[in-house]
C-alpha atoms as a PDB file:
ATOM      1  CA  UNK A   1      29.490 -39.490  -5.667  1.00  0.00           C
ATOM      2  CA  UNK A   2      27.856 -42.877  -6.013  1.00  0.00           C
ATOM      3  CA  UNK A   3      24.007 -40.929  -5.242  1.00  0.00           C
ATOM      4  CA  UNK A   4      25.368 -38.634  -8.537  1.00  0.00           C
ATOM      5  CA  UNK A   5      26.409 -42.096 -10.808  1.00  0.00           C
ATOM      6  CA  UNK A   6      22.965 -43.702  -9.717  1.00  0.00           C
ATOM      7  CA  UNK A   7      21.187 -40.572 -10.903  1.00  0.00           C
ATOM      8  CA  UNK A   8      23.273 -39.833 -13.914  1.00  0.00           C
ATOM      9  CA  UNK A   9      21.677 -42.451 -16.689  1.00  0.00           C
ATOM     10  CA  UNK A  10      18.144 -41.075 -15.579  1.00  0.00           C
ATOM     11  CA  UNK A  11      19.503 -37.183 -16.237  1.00  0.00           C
ATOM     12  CA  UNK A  12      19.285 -35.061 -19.429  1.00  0.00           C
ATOM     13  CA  UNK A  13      21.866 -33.065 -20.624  1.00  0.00           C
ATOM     14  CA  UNK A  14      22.066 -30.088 -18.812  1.00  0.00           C
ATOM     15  CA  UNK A  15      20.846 -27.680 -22.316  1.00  0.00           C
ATOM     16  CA  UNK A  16      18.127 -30.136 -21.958  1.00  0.00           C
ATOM     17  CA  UNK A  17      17.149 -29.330 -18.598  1.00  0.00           C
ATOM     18  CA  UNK A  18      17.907 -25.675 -18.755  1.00  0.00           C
ATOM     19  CA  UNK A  19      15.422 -25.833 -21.851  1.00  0.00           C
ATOM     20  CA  UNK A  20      12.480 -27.780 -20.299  1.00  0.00           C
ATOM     21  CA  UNK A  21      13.111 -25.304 -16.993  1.00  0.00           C
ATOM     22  CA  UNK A  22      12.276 -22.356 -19.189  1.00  0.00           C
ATOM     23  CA  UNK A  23       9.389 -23.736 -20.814  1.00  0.00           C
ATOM     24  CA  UNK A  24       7.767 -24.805 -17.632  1.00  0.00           C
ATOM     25  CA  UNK A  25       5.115 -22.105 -17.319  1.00  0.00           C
ATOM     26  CA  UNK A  26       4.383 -22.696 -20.834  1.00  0.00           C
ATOM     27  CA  UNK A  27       3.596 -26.146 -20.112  1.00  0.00           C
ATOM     28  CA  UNK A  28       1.426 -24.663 -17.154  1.00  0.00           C
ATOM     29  CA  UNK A  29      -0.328 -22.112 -18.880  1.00  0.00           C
ATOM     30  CA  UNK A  30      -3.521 -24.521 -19.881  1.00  0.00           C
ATOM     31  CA  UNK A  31      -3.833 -24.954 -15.671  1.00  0.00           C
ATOM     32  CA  UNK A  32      -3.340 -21.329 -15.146  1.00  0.00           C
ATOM     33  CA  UNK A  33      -5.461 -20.340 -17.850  1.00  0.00           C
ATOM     34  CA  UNK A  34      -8.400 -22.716 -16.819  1.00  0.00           C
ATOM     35  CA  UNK A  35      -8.007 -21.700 -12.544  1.00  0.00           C
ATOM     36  CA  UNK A  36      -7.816 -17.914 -13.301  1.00  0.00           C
ATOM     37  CA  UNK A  37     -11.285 -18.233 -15.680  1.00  0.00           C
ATOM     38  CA  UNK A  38     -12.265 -20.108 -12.729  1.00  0.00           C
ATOM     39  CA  UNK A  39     -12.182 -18.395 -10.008  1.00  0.00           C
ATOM     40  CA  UNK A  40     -12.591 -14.740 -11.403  1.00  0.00           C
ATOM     41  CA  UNK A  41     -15.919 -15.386 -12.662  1.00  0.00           C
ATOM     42  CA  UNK A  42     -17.887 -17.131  -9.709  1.00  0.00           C
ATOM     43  CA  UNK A  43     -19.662 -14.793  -6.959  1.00  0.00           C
ATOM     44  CA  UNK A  44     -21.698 -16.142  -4.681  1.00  0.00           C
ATOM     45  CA  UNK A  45     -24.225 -15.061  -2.706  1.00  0.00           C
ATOM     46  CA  UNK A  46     -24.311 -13.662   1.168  1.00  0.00           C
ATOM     47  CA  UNK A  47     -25.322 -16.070   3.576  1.00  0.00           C
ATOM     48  CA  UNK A  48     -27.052 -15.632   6.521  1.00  0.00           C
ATOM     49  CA  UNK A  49     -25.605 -16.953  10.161  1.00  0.00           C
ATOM     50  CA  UNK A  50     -27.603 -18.009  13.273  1.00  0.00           C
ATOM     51  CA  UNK A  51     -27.600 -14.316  14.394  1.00  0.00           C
ATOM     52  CA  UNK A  52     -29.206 -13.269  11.326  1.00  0.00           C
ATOM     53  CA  UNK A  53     -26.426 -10.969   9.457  1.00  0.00           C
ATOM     54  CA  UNK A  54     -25.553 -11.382   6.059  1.00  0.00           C
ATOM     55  CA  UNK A  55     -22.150 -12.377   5.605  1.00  0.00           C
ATOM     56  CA  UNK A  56     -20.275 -11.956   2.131  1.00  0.00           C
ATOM     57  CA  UNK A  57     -18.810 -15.396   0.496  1.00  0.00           C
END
């Protein structure tokens, strides 16, 4: 009880929270956005090892 009273003036109502829940991959669609851009367009090329075989990156 007391860890719920310590935590209770720094909690939003709970329609508050449920609201900001469902908007959370709305607030994380810049990020996802930006990574997917990211890493779908770079290719890189083969490199070689020690042995001398081409190895895809």
């Amino acid at each position: 009880m007391e860890d719920l009273q310590d935590r209770k003036p720094h909690a939003l109502g709970e329609e508050t929270e449920e609201t900001l829940a469902a908007l959370g991959s709305l607030f994380s669609s810049p990020y996802n956005i930006y990574n997917r851009g990211k890493l779908s367009d770079m290719q890189f090329d083969p490199f070689i090892d020690d042995e001398g075989n081409e190895i895809p990156l």
